[in-house]
PDB file of N, CA and C in Angstrom:
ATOM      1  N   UNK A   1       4.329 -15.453   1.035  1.00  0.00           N
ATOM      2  CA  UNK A   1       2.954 -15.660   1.449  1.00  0.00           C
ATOM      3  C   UNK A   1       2.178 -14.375   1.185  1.00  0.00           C
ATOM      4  N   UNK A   2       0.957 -14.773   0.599  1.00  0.00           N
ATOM      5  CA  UNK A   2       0.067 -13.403   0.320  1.00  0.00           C
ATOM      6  C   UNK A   2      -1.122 -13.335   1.283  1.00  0.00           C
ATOM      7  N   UNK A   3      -1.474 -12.320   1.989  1.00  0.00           N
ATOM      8  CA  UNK A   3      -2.373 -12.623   2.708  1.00  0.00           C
ATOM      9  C   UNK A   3      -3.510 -11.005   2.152  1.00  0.00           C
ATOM     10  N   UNK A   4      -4.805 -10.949   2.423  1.00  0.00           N
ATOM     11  CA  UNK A   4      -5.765 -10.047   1.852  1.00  0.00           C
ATOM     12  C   UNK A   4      -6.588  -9.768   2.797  1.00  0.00           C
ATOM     13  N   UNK A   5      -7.109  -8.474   2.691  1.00  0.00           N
ATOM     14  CA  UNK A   5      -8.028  -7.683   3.747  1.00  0.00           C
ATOM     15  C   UNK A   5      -8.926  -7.017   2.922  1.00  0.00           C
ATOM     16  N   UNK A   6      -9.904  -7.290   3.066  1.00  0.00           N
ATOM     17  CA  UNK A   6     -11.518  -6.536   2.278  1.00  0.00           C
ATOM     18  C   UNK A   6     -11.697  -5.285   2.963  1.00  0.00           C
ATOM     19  N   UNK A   7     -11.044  -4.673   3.694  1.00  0.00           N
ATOM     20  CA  UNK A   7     -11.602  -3.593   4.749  1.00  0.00           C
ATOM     21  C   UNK A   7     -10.409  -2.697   5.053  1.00  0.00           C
ATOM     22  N   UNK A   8     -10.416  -1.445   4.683  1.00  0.00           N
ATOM     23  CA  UNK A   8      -9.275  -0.771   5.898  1.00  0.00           C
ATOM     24  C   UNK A   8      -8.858  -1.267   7.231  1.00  0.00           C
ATOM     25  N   UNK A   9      -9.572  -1.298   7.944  1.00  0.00           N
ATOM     26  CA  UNK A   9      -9.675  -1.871   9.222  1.00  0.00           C
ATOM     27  C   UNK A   9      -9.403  -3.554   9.475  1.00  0.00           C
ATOM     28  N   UNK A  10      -9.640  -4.124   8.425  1.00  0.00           N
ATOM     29  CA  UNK A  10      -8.952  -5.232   8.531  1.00  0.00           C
ATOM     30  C   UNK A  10      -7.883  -5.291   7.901  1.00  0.00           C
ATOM     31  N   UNK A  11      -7.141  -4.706   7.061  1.00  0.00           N
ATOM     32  CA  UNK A  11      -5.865  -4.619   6.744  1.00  0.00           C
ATOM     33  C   UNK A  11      -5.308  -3.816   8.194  1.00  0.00           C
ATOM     34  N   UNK A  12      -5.273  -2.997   8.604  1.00  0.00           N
ATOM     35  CA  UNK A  12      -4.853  -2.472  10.064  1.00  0.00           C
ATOM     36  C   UNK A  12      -4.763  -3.888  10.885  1.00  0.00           C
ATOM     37  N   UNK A  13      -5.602  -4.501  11.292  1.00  0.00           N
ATOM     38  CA  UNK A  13      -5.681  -5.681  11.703  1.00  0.00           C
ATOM     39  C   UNK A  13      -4.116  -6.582  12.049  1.00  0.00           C
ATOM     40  N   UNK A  14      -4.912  -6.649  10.296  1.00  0.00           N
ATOM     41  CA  UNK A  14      -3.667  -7.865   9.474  1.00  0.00           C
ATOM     42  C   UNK A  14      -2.465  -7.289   9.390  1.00  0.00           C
ATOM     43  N   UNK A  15      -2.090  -6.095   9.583  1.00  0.00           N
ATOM     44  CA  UNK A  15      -0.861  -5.463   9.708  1.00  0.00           C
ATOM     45  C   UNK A  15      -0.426  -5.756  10.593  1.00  0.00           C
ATOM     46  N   UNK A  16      -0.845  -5.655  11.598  1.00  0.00           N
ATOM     47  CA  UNK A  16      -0.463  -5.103  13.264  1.00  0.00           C
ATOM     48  C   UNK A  16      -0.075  -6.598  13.405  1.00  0.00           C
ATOM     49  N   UNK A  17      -0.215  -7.399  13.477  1.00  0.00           N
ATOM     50  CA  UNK A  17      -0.644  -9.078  13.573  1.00  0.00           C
ATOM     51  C   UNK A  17       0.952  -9.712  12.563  1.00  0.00           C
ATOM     52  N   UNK A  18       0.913  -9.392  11.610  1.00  0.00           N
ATOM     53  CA  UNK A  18       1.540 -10.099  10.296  1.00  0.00           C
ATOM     54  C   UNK A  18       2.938  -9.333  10.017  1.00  0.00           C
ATOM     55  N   UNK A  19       3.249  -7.919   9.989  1.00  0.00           N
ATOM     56  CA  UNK A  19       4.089  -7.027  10.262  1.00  0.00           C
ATOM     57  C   UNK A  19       4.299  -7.806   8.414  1.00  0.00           C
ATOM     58  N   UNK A  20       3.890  -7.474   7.796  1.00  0.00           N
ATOM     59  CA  UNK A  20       4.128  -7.716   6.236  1.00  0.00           C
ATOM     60  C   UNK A  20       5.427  -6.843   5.755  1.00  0.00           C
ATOM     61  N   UNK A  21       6.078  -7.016   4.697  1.00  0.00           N
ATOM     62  CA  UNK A  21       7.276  -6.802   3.767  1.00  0.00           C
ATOM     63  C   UNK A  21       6.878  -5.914   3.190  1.00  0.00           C
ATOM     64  N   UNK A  22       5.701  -5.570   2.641  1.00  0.00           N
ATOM     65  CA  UNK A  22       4.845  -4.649   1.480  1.00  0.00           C
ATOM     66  C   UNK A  22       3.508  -4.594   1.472  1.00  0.00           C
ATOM     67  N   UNK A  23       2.753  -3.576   0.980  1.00  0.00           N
ATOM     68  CA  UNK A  23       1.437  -3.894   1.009  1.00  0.00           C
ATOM     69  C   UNK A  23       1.110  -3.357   0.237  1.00  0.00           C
ATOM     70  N   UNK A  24       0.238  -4.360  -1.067  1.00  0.00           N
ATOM     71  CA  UNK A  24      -0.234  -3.462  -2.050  1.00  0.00           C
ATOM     72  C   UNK A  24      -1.847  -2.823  -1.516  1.00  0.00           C
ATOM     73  N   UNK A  25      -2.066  -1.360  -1.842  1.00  0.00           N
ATOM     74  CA  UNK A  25      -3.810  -0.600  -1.253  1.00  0.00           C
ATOM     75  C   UNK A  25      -4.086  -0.720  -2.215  1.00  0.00           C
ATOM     76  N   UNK A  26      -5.430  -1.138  -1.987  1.00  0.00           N
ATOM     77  CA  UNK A  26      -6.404  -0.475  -2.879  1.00  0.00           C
ATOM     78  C   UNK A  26      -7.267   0.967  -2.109  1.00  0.00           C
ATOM     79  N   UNK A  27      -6.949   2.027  -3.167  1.00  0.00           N
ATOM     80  CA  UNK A  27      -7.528   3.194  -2.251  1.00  0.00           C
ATOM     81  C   UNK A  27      -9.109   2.998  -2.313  1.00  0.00           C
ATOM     82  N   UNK A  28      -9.826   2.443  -2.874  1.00  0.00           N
ATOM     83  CA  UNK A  28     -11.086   2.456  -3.080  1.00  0.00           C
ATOM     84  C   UNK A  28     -11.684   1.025  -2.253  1.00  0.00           C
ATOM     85  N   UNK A  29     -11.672   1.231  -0.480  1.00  0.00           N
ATOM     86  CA  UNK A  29     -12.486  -0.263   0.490  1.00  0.00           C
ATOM     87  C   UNK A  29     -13.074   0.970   0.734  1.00  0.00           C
ATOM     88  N   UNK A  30     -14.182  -0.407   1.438  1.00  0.00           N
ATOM     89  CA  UNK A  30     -15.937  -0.163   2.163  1.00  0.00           C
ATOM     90  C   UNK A  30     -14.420   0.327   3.451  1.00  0.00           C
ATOM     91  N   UNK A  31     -15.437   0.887   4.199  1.00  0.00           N
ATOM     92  CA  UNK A  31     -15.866   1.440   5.860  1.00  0.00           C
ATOM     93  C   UNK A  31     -14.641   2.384   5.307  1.00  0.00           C
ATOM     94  N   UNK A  32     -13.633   2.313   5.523  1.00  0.00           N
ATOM     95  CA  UNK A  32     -12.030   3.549   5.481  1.00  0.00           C
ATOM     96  C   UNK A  32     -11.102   3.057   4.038  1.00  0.00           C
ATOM     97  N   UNK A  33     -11.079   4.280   3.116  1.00  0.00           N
ATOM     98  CA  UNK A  33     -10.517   4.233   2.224  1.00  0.00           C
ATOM     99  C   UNK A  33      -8.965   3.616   2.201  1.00  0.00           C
ATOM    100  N   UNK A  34      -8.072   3.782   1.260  1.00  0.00           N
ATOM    101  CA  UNK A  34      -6.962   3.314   1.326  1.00  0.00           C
ATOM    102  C   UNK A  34      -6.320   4.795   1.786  1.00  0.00           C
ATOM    103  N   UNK A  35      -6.365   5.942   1.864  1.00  0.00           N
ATOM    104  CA  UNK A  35      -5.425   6.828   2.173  1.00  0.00           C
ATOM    105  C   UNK A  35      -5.309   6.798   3.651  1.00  0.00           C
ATOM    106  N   UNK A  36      -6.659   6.731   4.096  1.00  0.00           N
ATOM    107  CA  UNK A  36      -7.060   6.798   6.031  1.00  0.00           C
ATOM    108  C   UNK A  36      -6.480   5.820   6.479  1.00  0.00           C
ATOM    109  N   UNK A  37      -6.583   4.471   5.348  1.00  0.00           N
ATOM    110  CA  UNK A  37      -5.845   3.352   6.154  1.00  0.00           C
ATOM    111  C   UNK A  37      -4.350   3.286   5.835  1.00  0.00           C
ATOM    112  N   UNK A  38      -3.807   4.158   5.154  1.00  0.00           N
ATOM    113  CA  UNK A  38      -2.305   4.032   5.027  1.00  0.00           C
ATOM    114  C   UNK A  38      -1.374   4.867   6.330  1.00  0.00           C
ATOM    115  N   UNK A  39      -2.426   6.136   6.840  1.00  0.00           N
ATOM    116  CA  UNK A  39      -2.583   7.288   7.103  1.00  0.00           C
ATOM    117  C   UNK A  39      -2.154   6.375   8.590  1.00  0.00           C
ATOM    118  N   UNK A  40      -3.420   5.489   8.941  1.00  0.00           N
ATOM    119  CA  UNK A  40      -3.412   5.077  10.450  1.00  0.00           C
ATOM    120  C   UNK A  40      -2.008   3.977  10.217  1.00  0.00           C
ATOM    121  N   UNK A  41      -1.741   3.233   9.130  1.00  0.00           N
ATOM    122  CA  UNK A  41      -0.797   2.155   9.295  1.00  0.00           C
ATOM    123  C   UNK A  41       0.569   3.149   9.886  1.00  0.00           C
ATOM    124  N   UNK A  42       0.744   4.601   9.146  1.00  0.00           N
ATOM    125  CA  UNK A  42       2.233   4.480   9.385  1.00  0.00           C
ATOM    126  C   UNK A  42       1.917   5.531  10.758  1.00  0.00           C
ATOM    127  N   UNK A  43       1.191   5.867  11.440  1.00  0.00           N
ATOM    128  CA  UNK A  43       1.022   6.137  12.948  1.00  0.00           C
ATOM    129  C   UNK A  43       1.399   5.107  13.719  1.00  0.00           C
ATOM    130  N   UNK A  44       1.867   3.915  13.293  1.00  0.00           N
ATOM    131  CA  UNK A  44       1.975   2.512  13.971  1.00  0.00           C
ATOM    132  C   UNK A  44       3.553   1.928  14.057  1.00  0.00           C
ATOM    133  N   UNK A  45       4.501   2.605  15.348  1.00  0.00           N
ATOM    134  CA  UNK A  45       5.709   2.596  14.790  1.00  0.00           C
ATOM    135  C   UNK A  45       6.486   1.421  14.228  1.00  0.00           C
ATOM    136  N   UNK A  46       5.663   0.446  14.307  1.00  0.00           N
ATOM    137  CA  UNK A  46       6.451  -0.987  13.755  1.00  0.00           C
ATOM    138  C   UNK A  46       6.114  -0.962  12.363  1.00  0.00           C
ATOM    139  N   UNK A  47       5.387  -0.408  11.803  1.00  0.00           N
ATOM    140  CA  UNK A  47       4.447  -0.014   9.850  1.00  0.00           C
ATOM    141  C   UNK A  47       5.289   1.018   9.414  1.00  0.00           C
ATOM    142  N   UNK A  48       5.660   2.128  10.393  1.00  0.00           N
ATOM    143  CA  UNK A  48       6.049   3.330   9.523  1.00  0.00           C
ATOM    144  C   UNK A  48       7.124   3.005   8.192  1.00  0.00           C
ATOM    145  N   UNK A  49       7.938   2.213   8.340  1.00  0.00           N
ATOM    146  CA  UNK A  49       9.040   2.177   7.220  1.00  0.00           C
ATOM    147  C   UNK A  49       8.581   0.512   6.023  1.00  0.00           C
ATOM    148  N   UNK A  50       7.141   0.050   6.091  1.00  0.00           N
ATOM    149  CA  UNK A  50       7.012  -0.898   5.657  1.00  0.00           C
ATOM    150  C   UNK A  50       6.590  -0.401   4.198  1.00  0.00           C
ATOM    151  N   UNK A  51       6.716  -0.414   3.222  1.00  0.00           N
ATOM    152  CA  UNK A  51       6.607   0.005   1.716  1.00  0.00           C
ATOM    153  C   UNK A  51       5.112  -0.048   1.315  1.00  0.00           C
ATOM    154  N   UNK A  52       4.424   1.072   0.999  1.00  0.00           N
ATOM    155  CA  UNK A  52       2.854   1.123   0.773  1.00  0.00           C
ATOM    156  C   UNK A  52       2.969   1.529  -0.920  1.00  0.00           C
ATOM    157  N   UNK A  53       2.381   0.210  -1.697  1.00  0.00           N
ATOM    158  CA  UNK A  53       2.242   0.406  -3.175  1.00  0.00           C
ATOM    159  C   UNK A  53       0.670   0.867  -3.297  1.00  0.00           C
ATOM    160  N   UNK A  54       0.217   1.871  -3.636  1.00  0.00           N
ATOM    161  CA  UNK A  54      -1.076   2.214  -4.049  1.00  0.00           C
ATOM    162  C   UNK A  54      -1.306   1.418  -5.310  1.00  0.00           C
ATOM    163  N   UNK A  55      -2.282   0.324  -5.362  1.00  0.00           N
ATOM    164  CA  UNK A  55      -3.055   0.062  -6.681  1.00  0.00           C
ATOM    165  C   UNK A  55      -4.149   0.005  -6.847  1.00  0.00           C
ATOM    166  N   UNK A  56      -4.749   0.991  -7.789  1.00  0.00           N
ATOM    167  CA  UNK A  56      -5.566   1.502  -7.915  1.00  0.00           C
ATOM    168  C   UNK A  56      -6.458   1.843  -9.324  1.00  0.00           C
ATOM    169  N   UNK A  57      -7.478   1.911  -9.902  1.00  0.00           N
ATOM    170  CA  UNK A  57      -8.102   2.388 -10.813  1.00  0.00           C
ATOM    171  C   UNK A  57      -8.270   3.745 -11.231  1.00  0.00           C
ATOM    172  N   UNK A  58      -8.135   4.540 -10.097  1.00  0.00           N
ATOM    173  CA  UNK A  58      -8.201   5.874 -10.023  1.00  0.00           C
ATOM    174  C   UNK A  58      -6.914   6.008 -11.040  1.00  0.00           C
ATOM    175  N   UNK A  59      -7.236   6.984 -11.686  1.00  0.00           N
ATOM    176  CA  UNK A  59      -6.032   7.630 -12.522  1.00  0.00           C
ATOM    177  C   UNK A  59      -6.504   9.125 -12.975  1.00  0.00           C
ATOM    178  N   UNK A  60      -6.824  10.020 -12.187  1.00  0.00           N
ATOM    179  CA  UNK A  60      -7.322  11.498 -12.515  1.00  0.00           C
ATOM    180  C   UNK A  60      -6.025  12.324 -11.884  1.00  0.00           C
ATOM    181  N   UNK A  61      -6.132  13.102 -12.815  1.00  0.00           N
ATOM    182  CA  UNK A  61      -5.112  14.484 -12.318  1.00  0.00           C
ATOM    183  C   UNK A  61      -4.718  14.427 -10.874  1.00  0.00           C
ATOM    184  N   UNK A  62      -3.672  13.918 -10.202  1.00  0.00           N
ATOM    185  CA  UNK A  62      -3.962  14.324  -8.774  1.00  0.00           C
ATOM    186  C   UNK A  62      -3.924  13.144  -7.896  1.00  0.00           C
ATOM    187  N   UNK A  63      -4.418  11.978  -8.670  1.00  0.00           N
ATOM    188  CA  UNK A  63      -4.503  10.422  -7.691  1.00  0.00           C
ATOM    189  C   UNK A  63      -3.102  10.715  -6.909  1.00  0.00           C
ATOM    190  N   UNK A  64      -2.239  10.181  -7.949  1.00  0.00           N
ATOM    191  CA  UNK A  64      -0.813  10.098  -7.752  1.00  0.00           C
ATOM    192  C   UNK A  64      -0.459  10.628  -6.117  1.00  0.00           C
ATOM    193  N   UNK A  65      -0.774  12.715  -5.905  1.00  0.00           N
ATOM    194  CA  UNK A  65      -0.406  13.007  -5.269  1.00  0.00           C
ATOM    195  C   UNK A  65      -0.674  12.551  -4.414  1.00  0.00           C
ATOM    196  N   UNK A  66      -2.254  12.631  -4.291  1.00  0.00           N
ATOM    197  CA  UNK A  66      -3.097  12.216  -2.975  1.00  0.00           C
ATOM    198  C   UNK A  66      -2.663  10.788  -2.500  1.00  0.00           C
ATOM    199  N   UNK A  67      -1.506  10.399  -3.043  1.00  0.00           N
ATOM    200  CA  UNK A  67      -1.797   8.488  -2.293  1.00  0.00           C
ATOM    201  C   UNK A  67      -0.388   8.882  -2.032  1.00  0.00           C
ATOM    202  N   UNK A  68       0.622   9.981  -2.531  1.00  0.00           N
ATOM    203  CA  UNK A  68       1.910  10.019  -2.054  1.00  0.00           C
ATOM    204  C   UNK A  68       1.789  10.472  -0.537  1.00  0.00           C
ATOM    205  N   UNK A  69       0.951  11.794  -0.735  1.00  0.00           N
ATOM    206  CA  UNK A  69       0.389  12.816   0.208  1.00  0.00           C
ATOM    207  C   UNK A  69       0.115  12.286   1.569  1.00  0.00           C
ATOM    208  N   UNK A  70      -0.506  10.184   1.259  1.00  0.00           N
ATOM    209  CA  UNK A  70      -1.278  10.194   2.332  1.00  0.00           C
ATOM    210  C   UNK A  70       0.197   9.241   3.087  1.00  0.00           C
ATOM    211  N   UNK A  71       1.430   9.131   2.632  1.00  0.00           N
ATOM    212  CA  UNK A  71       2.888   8.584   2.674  1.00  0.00           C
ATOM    213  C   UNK A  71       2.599   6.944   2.517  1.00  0.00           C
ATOM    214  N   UNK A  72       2.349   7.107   0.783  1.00  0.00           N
ATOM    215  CA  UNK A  72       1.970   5.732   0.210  1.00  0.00           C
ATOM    216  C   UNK A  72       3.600   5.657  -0.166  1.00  0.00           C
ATOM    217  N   UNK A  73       4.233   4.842  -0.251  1.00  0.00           N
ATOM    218  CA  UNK A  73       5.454   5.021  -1.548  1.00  0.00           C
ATOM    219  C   UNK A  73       5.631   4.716  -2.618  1.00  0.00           C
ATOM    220  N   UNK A  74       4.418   4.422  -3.422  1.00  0.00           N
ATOM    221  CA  UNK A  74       4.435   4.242  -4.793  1.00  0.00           C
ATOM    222  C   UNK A  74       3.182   4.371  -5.237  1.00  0.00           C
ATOM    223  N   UNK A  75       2.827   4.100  -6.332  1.00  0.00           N
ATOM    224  CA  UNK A  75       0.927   4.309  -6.992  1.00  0.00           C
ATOM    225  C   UNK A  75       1.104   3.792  -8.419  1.00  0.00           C
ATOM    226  N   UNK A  76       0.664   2.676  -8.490  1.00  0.00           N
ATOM    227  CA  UNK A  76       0.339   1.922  -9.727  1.00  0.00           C
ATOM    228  C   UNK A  76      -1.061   2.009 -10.463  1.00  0.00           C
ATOM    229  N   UNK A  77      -0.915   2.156 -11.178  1.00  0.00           N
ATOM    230  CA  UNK A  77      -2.799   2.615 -11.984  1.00  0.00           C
ATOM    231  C   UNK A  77      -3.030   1.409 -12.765  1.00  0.00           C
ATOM    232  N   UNK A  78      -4.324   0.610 -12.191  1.00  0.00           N
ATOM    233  CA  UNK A  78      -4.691  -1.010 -12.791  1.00  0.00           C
ATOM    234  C   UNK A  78      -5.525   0.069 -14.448  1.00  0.00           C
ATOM    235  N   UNK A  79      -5.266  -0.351 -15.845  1.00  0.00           N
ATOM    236  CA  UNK A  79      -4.939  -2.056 -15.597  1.00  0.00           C
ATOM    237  C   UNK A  79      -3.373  -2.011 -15.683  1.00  0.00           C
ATOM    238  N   UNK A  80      -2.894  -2.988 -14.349  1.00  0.00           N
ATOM    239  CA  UNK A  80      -1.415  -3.452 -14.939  1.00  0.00           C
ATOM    240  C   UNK A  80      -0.843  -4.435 -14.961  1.00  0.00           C
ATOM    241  N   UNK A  81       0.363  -4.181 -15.693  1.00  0.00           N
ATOM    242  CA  UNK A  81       0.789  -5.982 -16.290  1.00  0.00           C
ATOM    243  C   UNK A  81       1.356  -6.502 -15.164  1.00  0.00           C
ATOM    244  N   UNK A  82       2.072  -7.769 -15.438  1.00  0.00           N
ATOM    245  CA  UNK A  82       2.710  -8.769 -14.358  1.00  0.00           C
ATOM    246  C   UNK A  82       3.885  -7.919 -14.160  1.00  0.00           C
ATOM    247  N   UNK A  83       4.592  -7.968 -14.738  1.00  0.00           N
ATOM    248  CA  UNK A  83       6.104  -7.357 -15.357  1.00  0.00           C
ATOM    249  C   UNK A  83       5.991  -6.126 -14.470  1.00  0.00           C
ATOM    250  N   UNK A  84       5.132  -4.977 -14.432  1.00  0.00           N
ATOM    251  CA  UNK A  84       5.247  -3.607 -14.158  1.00  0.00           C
ATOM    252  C   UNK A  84       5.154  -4.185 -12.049  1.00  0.00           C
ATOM    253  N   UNK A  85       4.141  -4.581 -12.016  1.00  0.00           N
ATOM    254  CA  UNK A  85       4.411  -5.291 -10.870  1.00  0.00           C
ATOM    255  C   UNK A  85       4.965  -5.859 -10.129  1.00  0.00           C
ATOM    256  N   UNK A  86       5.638  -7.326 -10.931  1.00  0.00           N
ATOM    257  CA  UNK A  86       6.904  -7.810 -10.007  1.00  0.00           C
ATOM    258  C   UNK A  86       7.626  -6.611 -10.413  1.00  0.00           C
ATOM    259  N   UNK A  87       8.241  -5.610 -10.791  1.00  0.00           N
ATOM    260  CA  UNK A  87       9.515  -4.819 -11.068  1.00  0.00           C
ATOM    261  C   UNK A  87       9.142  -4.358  -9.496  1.00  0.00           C
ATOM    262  N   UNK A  88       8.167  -3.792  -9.353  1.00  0.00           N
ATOM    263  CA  UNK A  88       7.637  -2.375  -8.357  1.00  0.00           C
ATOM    264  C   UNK A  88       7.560  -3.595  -7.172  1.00  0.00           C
ATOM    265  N   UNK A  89       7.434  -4.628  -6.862  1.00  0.00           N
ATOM    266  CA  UNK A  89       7.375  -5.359  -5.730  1.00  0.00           C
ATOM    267  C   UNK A  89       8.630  -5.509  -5.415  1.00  0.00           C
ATOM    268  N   UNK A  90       9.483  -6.307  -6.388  1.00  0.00           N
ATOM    269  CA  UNK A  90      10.660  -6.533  -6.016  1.00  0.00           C
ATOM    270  C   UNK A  90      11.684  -5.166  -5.397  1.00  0.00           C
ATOM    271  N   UNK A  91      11.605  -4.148  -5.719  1.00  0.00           N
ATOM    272  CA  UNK A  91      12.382  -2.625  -5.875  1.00  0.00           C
ATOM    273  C   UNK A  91      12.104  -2.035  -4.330  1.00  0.00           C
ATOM    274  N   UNK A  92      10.510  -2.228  -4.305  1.00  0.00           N
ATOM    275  CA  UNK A  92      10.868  -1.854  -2.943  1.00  0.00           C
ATOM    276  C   UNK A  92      10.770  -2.901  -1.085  1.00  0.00           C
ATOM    277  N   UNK A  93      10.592  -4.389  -1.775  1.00  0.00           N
ATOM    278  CA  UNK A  93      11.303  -4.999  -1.299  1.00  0.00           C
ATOM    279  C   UNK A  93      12.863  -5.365  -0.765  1.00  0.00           C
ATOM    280  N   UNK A  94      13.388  -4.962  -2.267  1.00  0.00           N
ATOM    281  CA  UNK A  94      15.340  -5.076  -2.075  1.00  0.00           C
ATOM    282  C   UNK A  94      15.415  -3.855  -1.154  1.00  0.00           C
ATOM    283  N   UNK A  95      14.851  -2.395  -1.414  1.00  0.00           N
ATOM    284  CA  UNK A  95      15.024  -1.537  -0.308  1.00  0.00           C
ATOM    285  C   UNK A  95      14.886  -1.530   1.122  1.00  0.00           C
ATOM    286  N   UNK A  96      13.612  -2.313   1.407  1.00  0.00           N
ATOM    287  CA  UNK A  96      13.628  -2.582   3.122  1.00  0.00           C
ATOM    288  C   UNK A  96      15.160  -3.770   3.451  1.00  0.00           C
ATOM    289  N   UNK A  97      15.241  -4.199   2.701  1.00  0.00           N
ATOM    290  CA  UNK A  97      16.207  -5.126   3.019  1.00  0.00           C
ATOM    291  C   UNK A  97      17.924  -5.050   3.179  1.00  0.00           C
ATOM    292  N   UNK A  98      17.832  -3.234   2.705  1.00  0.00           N
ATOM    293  CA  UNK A  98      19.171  -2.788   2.773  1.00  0.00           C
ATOM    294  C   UNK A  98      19.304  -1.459   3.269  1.00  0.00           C
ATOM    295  N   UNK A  99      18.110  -1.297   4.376  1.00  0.00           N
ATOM    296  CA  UNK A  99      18.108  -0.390   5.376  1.00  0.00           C
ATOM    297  C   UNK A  99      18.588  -0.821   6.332  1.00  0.00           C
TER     298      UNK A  99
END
């Protein structure tokens, strides 16, 4: 099941509520970016170990760090294919699942 949040704050929401498998960010929402909202998800001890894929447009010197920095665990730079995606969904899916 895929479920979507237009808002930092409503992905926080929909987190807290849904306790999701993965979550792909977009670092670039209205009201709180994707780093603030990754930032507040893993302050949330039932989120901390849930897998945060950054996808994103941003691709400048530095994205990368800043979405590792903000304890994203991955960062995908759109445009991207199906393939590069399911790989990176599935990978750190099988990982929560063998913690």
């Amino acid at each position: 099941e895929v479920l979507a949040a237009r808002c930092g704050s409503a992905a926080i929401a929909l987190a807290q509520g849904q306790r999701p498998d993965l979550i792909l960010m977009d670092v670039q929402m209205p009201e709180m970016d994707g780093l603030e909202t990754t930032r507040r998800l893993r302050a949330e001890p039932a989120l901390r170990r849930t897998p945060i894929i950054a996808l994103t447009a941003l691709a400048m010197p530095g994205d990368r760090e800043h979405c590792l920095d903000a304890s994203m665990d991955d960062y995908l730079s759109k445009p991207i294919g199906l393939k590069e995606l399911y790989d990176a969904i599935r990978h750190w899916i099988s990982r929560t699942r063998t913690v």
